[in-house]
Protein backbone atom coordinates (compact mmCIF):
# COMPACT_ATOMS: atom_id res chain seq x y z
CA UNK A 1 102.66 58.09 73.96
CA UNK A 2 100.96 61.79 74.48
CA UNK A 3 97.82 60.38 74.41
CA UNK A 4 98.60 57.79 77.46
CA UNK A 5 100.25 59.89 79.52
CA UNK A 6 98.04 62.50 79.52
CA UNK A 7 94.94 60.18 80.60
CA UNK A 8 97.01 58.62 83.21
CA UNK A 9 97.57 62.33 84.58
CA UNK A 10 93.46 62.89 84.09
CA UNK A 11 92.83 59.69 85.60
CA UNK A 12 94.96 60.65 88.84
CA UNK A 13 93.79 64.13 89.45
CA UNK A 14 90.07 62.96 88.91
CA UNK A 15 90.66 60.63 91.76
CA UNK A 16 92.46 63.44 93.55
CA UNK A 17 89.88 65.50 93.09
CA UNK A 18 87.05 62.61 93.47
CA UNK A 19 85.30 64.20 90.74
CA UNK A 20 84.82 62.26 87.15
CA UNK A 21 87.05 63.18 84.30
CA UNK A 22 83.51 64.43 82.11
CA UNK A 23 82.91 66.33 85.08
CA UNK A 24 86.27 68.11 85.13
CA UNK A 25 86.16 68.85 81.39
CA UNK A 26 82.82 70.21 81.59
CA UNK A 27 84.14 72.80 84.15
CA UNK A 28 87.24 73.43 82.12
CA UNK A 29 84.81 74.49 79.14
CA UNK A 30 82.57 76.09 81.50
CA UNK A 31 85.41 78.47 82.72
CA UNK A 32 87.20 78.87 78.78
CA UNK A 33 83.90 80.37 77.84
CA UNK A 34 83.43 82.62 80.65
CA UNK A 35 87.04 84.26 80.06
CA UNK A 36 86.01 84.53 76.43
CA UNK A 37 82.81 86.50 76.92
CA UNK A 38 84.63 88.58 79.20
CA UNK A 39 87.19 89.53 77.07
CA UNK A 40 84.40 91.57 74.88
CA UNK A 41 83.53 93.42 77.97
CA UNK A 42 84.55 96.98 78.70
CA UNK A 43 86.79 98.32 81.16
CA UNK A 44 84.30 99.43 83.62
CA UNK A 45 82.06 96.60 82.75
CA UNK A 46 84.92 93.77 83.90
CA UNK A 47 85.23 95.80 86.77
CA UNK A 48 81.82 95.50 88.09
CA UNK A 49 81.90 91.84 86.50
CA UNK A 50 80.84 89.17 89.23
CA UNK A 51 80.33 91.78 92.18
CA UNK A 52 76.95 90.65 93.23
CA UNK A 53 78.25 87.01 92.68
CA UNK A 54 78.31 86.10 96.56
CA UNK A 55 75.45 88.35 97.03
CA UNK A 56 71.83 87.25 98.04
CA UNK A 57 69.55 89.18 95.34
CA UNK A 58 65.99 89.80 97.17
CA UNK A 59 62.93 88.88 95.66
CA UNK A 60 61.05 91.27 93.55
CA UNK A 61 58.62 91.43 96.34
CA UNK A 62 61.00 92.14 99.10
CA UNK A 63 62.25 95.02 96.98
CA UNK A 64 59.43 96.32 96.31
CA UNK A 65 58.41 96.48 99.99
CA UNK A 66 61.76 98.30 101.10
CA UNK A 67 61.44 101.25 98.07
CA UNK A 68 57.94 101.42 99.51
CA UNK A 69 58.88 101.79 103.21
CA UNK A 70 61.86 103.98 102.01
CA UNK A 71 59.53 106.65 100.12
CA UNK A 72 57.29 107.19 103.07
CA UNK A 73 59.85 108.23 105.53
């Protein structure tokens, strides 16, 4: 009776959601393993955790050009 009721309830959100259900357990996993590795991280380590996450990173080159404009001035 578990069993049924909880795949109507998958069934229903995943066309709520208008994802697949393998598609929502995949990001379920995806998300239980990221809290676990954080949980071995330090203090000051979760706090800097994801911080450049909506950041663009520049290419190596790019950098390189700004330190080099940078240490002529």
């Amino acid at each position: 009776m578990n069993k049924k009721l909880t795949l109507n309830f998958a069934h229903k959100y995943a066309e709520k959601t208008r994802q697949s259900i393998s598609t929502i357990v995949e990001k379920y996993f995806k998300r239980l393993k990221e809290t676990n590795d954080r949980q071995y991280l330090s203090k000051e380590a979760e706090e800097l955790y994801g911080i450049l996450e909506k950041e663009v990173i520049p290419d190596k080159n790019e950098m390189r050009k700004i330190f080099y404009e940078k240490s002529i001035i």
